[in-house]
Protein backbone atom coordinates (compact mmCIF):
# COMPACT_ATOMS: atom_id res chain seq x y z
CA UNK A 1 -27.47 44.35 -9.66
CA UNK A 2 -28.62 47.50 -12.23
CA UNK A 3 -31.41 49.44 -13.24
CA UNK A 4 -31.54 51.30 -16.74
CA UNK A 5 -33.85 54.18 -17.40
CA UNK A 6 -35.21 54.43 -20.53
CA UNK A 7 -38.09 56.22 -22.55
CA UNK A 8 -40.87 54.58 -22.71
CA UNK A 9 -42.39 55.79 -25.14
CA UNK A 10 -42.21 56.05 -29.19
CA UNK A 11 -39.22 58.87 -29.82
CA UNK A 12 -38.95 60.33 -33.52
CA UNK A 13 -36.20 60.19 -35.75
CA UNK A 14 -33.86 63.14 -34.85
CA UNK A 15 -35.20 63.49 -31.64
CA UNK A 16 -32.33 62.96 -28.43
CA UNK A 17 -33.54 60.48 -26.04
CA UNK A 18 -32.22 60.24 -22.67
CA UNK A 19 -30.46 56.93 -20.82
CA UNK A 20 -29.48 56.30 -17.43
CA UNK A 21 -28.31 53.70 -15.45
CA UNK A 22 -27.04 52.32 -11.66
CA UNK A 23 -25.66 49.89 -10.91
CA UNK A 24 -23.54 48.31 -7.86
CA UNK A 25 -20.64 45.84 -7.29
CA UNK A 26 -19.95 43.75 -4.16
CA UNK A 27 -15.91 44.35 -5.12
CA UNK A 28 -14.43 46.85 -3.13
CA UNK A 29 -11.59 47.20 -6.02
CA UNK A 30 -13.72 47.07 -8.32
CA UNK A 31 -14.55 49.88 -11.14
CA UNK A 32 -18.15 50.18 -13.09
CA UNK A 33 -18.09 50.91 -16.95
CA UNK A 34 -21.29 52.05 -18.60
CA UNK A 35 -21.57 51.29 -21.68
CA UNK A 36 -24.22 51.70 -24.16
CA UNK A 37 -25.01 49.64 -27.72
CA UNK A 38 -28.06 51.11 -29.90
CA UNK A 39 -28.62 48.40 -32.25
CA UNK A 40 -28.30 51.19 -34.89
CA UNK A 41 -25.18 51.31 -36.43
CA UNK A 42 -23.26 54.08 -34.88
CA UNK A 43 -19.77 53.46 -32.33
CA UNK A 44 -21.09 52.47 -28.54
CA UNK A 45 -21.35 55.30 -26.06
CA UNK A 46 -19.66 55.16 -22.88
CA UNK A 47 -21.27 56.92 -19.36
CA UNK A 48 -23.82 56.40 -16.86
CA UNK A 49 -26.06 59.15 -17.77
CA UNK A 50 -26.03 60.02 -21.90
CA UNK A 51 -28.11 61.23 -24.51
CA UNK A 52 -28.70 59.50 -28.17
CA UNK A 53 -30.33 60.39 -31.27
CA UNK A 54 -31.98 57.80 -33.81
CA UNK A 55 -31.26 58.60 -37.26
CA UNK A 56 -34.29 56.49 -38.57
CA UNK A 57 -37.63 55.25 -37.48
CA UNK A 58 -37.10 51.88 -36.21
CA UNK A 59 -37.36 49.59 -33.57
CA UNK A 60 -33.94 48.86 -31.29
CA UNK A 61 -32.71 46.51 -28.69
CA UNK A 62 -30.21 48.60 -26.69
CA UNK A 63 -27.54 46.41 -24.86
């Protein structure tokens, strides 16, 4: 079960927008990796709480 935080609204190009998410697991061995996927080219980004600029005007799916 997870929640993700997102903007919601329309951010500029070269403007940081902040992420966040939660996120639990039933395992009690288990670890939780965050990981992030903008949709916009550029490596994914690793961590529950991070920031990300958009290079161009667009629109993204973020996985």
């Amino acid at each position: 079960m997870g929640t993700v935080t997102a903007p919601t609204t329309s951010i500029n190009e070269g403007t940081f927008a902040q992420f966040s998410a939660t996120a639990t697991d039933p395992g009690i061995n288990d670890s939780l990796t965050y990981t992030w996927n903008f949709g916009d080219g550029f490596n994914p980004i690793s961590g529950r709480d991070i920031t990300h600029t958009f290079a161009d005007n667009g629109t993204y799916k973020i996985l």
